[in-house]
C-alpha atoms as a PDB file:
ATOM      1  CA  UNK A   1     -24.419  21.082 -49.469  1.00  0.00           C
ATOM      2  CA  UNK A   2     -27.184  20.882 -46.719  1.00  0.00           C
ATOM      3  CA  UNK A   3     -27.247  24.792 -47.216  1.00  0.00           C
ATOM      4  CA  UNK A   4     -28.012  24.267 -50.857  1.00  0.00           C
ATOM      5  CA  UNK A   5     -31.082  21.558 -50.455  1.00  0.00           C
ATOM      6  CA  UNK A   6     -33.924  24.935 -49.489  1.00  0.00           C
ATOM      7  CA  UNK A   7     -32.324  26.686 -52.028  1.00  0.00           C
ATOM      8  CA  UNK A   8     -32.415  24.552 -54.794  1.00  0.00           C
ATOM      9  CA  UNK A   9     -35.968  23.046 -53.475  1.00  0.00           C
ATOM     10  CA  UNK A  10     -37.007  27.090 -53.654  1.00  0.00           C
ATOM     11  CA  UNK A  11     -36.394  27.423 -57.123  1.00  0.00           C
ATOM     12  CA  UNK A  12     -39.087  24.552 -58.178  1.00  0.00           C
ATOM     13  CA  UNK A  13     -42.268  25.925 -55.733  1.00  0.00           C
ATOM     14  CA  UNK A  14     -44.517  29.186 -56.138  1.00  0.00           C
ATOM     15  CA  UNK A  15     -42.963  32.272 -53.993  1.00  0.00           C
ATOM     16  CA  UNK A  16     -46.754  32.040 -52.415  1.00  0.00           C
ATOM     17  CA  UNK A  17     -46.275  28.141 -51.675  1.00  0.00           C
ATOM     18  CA  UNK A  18     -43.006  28.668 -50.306  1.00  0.00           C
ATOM     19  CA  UNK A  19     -45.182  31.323 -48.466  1.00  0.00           C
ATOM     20  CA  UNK A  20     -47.949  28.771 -47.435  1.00  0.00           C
ATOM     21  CA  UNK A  21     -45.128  26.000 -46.372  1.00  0.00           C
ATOM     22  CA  UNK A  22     -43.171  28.765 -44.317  1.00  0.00           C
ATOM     23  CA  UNK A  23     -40.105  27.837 -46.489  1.00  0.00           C
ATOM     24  CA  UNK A  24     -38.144  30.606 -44.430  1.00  0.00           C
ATOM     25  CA  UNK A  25     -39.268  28.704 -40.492  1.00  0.00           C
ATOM     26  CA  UNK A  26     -36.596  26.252 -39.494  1.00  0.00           C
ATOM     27  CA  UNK A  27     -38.827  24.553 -36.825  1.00  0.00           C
ATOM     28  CA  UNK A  28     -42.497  25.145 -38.169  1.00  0.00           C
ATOM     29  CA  UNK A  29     -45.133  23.518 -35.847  1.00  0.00           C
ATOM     30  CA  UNK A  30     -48.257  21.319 -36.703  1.00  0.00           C
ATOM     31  CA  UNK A  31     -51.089  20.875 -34.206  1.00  0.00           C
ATOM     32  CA  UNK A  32     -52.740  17.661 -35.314  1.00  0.00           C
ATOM     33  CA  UNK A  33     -56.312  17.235 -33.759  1.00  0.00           C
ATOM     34  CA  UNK A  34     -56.720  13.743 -32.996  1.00  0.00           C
ATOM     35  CA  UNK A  35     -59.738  11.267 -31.901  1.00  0.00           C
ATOM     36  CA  UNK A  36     -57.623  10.965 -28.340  1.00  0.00           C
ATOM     37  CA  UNK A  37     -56.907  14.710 -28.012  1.00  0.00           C
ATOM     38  CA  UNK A  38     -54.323  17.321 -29.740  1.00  0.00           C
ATOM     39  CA  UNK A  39     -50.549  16.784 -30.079  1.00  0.00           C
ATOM     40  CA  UNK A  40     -48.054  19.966 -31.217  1.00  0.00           C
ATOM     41  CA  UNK A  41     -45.204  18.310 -33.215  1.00  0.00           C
ATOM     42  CA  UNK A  42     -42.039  20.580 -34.036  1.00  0.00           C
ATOM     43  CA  UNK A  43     -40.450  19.615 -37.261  1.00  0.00           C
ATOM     44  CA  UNK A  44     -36.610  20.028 -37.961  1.00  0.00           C
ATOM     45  CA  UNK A  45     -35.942  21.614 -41.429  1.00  0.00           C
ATOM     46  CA  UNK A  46     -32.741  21.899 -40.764  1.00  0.00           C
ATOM     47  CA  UNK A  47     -31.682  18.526 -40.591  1.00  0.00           C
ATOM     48  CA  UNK A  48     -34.283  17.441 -43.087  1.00  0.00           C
ATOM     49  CA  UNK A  49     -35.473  20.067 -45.410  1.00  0.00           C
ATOM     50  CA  UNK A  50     -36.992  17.948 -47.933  1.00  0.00           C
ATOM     51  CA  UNK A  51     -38.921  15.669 -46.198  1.00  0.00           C
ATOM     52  CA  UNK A  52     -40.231  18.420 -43.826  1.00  0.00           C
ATOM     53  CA  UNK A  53     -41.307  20.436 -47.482  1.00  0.00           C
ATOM     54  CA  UNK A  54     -43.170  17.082 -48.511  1.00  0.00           C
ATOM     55  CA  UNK A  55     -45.220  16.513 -44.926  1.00  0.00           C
ATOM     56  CA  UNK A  56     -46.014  20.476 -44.599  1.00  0.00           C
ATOM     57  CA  UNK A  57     -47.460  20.249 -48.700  1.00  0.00           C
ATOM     58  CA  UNK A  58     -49.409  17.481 -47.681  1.00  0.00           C
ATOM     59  CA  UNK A  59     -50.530  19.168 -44.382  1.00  0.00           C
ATOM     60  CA  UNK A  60     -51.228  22.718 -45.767  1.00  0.00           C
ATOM     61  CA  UNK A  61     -53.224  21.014 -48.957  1.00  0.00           C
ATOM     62  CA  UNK A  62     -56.076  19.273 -46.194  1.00  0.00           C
ATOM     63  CA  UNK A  63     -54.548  15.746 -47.194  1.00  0.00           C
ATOM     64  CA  UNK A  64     -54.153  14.803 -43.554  1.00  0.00           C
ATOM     65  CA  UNK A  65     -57.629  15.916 -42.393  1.00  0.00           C
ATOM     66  CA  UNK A  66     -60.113  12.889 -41.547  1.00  0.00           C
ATOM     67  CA  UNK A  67     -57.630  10.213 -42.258  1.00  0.00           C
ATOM     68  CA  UNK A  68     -56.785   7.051 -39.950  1.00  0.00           C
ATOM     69  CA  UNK A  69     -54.302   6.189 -37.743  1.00  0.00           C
ATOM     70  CA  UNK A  70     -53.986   2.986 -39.848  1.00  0.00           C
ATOM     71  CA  UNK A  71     -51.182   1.270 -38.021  1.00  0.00           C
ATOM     72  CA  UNK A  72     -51.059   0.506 -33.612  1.00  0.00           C
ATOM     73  CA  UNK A  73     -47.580  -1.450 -32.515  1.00  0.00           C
ATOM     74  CA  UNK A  74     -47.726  -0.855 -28.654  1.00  0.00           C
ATOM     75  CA  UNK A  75     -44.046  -0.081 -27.281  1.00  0.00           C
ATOM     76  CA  UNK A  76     -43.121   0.192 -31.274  1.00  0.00           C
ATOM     77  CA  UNK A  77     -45.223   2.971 -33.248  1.00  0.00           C
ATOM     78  CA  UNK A  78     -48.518   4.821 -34.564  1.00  0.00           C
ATOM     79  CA  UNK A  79     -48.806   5.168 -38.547  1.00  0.00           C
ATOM     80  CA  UNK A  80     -51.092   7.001 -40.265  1.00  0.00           C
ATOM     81  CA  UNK A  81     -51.205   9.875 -43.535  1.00  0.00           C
ATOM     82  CA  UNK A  82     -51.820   6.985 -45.457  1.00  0.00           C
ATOM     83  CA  UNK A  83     -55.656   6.513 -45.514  1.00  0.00           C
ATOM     84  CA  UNK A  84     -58.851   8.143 -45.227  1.00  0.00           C
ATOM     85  CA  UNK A  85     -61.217   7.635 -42.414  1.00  0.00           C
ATOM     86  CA  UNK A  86     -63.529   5.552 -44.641  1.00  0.00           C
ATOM     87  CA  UNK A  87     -60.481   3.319 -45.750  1.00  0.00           C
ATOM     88  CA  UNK A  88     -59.331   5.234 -49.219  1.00  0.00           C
ATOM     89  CA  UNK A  89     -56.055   5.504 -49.878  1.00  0.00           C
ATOM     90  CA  UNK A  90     -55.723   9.212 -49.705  1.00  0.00           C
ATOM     91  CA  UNK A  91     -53.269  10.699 -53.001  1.00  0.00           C
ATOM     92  CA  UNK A  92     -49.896  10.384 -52.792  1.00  0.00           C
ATOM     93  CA  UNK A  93     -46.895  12.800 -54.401  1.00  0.00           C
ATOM     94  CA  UNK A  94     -43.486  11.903 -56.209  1.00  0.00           C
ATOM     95  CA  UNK A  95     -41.447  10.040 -53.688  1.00  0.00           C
ATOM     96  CA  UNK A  96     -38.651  11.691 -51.601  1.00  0.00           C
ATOM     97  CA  UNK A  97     -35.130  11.420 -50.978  1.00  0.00           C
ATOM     98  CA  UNK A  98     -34.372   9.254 -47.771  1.00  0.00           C
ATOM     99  CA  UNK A  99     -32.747  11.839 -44.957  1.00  0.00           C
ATOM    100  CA  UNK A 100     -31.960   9.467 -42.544  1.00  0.00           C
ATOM    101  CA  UNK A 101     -28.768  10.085 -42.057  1.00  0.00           C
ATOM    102  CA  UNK A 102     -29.663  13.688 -40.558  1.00  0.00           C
ATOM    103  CA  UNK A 103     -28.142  12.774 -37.145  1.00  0.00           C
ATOM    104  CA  UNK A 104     -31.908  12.241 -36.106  1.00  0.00           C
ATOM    105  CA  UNK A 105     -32.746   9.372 -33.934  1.00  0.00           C
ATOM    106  CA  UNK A 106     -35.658   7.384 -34.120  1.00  0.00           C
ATOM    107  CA  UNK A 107     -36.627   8.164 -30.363  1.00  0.00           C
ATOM    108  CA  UNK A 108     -39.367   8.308 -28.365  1.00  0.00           C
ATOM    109  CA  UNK A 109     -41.791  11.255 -29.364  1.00  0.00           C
ATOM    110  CA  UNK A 110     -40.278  11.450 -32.874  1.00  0.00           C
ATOM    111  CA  UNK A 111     -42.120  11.893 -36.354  1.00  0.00           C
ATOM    112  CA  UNK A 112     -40.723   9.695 -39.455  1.00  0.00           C
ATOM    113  CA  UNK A 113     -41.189   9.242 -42.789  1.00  0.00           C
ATOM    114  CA  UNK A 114     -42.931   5.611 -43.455  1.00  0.00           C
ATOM    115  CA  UNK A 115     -41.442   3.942 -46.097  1.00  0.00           C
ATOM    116  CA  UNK A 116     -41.567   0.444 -48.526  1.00  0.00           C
ATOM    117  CA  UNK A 117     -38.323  -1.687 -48.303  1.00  0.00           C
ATOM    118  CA  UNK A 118     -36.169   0.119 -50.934  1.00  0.00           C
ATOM    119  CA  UNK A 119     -34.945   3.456 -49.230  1.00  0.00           C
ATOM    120  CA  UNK A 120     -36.120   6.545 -51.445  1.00  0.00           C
ATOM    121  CA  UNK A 121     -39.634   5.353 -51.563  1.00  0.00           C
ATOM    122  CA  UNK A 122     -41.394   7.457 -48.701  1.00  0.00           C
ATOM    123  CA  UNK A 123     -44.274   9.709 -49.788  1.00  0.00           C
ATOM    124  CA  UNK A 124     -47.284  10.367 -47.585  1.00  0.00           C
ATOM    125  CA  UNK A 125     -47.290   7.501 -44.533  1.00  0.00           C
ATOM    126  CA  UNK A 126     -45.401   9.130 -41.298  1.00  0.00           C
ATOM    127  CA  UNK A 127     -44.640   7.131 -37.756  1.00  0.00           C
ATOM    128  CA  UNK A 128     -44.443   8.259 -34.392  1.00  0.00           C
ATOM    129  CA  UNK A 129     -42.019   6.580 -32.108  1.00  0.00           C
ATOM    130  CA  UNK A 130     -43.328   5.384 -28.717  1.00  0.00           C
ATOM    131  CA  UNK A 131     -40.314   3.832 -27.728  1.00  0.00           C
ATOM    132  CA  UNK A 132     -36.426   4.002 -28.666  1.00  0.00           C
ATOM    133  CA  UNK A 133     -36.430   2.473 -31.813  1.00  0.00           C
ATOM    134  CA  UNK A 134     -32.943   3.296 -33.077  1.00  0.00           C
ATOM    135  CA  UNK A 135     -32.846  -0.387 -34.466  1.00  0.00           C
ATOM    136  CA  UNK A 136     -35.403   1.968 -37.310  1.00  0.00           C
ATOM    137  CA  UNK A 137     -31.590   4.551 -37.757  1.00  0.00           C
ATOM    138  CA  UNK A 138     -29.457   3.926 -40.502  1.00  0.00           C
ATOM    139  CA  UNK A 139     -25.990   2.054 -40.135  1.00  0.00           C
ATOM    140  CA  UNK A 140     -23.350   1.682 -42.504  1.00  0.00           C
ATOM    141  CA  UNK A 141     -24.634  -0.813 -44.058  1.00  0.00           C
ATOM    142  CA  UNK A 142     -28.575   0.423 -44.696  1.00  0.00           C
ATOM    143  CA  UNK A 143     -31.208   2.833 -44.828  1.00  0.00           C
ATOM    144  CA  UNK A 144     -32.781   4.192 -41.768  1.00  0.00           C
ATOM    145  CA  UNK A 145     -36.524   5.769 -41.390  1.00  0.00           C
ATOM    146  CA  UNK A 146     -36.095   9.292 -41.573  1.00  0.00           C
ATOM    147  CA  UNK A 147     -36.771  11.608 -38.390  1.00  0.00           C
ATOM    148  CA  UNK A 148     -37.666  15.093 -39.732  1.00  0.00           C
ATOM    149  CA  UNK A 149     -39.315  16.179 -35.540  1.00  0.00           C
ATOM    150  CA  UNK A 150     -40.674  15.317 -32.502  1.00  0.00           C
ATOM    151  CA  UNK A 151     -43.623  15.958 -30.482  1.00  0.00           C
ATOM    152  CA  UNK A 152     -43.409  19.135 -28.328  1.00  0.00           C
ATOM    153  CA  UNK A 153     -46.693  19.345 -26.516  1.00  0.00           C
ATOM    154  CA  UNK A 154     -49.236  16.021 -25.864  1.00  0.00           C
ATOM    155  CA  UNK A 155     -46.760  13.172 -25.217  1.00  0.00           C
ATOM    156  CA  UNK A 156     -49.868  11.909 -22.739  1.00  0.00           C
ATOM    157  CA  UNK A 157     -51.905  11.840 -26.226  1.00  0.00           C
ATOM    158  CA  UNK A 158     -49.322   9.550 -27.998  1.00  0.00           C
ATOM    159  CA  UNK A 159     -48.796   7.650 -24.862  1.00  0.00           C
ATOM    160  CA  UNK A 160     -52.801   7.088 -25.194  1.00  0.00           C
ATOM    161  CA  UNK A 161     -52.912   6.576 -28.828  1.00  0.00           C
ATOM    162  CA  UNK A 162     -50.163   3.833 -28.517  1.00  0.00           C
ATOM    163  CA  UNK A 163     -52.640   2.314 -25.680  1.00  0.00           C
ATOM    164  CA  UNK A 164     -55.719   1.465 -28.272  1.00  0.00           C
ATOM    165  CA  UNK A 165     -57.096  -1.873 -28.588  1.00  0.00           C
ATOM    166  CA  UNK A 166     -55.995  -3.634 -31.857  1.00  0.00           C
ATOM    167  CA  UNK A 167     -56.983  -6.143 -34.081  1.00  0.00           C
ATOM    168  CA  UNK A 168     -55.794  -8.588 -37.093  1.00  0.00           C
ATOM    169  CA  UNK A 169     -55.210  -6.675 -40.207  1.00  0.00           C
ATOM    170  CA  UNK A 170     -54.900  -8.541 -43.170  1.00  0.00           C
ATOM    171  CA  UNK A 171     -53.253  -6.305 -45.768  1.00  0.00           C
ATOM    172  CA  UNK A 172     -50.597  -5.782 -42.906  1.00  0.00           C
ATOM    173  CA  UNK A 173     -50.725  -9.609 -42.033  1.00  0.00           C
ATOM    174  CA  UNK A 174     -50.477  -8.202 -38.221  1.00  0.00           C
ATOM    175  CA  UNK A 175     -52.413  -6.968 -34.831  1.00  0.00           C
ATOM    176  CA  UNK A 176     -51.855  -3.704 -35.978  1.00  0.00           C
ATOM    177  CA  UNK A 177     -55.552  -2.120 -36.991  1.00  0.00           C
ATOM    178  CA  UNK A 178     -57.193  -0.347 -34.250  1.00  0.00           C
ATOM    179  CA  UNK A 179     -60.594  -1.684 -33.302  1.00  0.00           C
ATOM    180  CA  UNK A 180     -62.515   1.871 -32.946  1.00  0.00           C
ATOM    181  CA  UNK A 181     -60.969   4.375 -35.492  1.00  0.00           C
ATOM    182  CA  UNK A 182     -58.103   6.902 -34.440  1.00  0.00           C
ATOM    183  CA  UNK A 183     -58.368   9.552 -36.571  1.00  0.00           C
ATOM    184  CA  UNK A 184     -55.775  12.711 -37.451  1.00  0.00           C
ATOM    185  CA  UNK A 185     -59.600  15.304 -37.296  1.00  0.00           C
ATOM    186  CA  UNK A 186     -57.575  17.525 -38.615  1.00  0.00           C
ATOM    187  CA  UNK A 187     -53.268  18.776 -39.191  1.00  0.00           C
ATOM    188  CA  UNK A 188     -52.727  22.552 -39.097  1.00  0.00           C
ATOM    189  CA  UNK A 189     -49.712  24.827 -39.624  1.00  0.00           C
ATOM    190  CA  UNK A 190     -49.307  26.672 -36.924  1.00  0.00           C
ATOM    191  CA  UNK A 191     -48.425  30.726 -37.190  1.00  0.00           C
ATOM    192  CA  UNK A 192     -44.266  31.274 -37.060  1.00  0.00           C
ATOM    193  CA  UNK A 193     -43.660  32.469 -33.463  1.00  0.00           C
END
């Protein structure tokens, strides 16, 4: 069935999106230019295809470029693809089915899909770990955050983003909002290797 997912996801996008997504790379690569320095994240498509097909649309289509890093928990995690750098929520797409249960953990250096309380409700928002967090995996009895890669090159940049200076946010009702802005400058697709 997992065989199936690129294939039947294939049939619905342009042979020259396909083309612009890498449909074909099983570990495509993102450099995302941040306000703290440049991290290379490799993303898994093997163990989650679809959500991997959703961040690269939104990454090849310049919706990631000058947003915020919206969301600080030190020890816990750094959100962002949510908002803009001057606060607008940037457009979101159809949500995506949850692939949590990809054999993934939710591990330091890992990328995830952000997500409201029902499971299949992830669309643009993505977290990276900056500790352990497998209480964020699924179990038998829920939903877990879905890990779709990790970051290969700049841990030292996460570890520093993690490190920011935070503040009260009250649309999060939490010390989550970073006092100076950390901004994603700018998320590029790297060339296949």
């Amino acid at each position: 069935m997992r065989t199936l997912i690129p294939l039947l996801f294939s049939l619905f996008i342009s042979p020259a999106w396909a083309d612009a997504i890498q449909s074909d790379n099983l570990f495509p690569r993102v450099q995302m230019k941040t306000s703290k320095g440049t991290l290379i994240v490799e993303l898994d498509r093997t163990r989650a295809p679809l959500t991997v097909d959703n961040f690269l649309t939104y990454v090849v289509n310049g919706d990631y470029d000058n947003t915020d890093f919206h969301r600080v928990v030190a020890g816990f995690v750094v959100q962002g693809g949510g908002y803009r750098a001057d606060g607008e929520a940037i457009a979101e797409r159809a949500t995506i089915f949850n692939e949590s249960g990809n054999g993934l953990s939710n591990e330091y250096g890992s990328i995830a899909m952000a997500r409201e309380n029902a499971p299949h409700t992830a669309t643009n928002q993505f977290f990276f770990n900056l500790d352990d967090n497998s209480r964020l995996d699924p179990s038998r009895r829920r939903w877990g955050y879905a890990v779709f890669g990790s970051v290969s090159e700049g841990l030292e940049v996460l570890d520093a983003m993690g490190e920011v200076a935070t503040e009260y946010d009250p649309d999060m009702g939490a010390d989550s909002k970073p006092v100076e802005p950390l901004l994603l400058i700018k998320a590029t697709l790297l060339p296949e290797e």
